[in-house]
C-alpha atoms as a PDB file:
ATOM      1  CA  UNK A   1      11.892  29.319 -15.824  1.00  0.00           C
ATOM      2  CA  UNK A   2      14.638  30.017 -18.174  1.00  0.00           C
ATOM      3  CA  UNK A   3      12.109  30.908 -21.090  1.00  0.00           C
ATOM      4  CA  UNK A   4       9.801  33.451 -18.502  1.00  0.00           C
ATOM      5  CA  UNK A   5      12.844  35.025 -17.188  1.00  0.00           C
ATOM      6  CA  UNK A   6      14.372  35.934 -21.195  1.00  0.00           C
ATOM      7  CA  UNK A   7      10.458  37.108 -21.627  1.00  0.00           C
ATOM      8  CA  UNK A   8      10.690  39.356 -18.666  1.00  0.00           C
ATOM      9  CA  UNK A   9      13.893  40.380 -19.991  1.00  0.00           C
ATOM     10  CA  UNK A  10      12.617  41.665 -23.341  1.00  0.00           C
ATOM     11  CA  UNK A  11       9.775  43.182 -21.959  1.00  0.00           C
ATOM     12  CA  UNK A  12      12.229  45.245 -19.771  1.00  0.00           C
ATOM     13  CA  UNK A  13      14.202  46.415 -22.666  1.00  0.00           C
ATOM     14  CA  UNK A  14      10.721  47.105 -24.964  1.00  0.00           C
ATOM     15  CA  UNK A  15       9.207  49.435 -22.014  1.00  0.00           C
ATOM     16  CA  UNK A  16      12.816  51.140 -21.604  1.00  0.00           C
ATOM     17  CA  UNK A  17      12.701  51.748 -25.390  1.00  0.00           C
ATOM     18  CA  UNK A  18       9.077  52.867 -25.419  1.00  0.00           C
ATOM     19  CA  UNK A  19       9.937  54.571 -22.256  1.00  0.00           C
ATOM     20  CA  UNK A  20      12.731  56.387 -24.384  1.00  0.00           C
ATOM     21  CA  UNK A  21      10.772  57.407 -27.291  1.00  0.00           C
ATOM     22  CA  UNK A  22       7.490  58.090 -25.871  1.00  0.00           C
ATOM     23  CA  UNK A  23       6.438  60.628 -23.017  1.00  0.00           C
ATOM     24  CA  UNK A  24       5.348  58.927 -19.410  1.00  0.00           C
ATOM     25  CA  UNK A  25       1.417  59.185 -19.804  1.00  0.00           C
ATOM     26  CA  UNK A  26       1.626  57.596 -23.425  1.00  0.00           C
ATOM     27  CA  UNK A  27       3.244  54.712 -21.470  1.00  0.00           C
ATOM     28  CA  UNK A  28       0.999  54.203 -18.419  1.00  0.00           C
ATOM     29  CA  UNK A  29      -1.886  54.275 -20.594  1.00  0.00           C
ATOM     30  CA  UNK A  30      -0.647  51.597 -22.620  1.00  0.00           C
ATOM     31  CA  UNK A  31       0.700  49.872 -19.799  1.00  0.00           C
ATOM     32  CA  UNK A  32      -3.100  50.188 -18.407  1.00  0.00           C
ATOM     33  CA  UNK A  33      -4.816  48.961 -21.643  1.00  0.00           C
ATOM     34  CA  UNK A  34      -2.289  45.878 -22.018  1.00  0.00           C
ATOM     35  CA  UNK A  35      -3.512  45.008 -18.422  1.00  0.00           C
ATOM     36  CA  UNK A  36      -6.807  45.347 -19.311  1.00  0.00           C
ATOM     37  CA  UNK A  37      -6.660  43.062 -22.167  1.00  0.00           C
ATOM     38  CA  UNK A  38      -4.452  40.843 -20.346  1.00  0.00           C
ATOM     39  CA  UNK A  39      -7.054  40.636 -17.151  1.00  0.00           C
ATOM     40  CA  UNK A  40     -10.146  40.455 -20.163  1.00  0.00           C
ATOM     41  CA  UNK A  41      -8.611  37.602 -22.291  1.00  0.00           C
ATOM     42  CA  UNK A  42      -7.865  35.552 -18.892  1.00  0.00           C
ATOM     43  CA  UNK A  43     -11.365  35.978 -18.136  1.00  0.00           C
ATOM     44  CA  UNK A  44     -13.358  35.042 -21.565  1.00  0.00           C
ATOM     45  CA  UNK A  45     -10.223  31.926 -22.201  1.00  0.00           C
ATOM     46  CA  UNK A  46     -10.191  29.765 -19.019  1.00  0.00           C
END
């Protein structure tokens, strides 16, 4: 729990920084594509 919760933590700060340095749309569309791949690797690993 500990570990996840640090994890969700850096995400946090990564988006705000990408967030900070990169306009909105950039972001969504990366957000999509990490998704994506997330949803894809699930799919072809287990």
């Amino acid at each position: 729990m500990i570990i996840n919760n640090i994890d969700e933590i850096q995400q946090i700060q990564i988006f705000l920084m990408f967030s900070y340095y990169f306009p909105s749309w950039f972001v969504d569309t990366s957000i999509r594509l990490f998704d994506s791949i997330a949803v894809n690797m699930q799919l072809y690993c287990c």
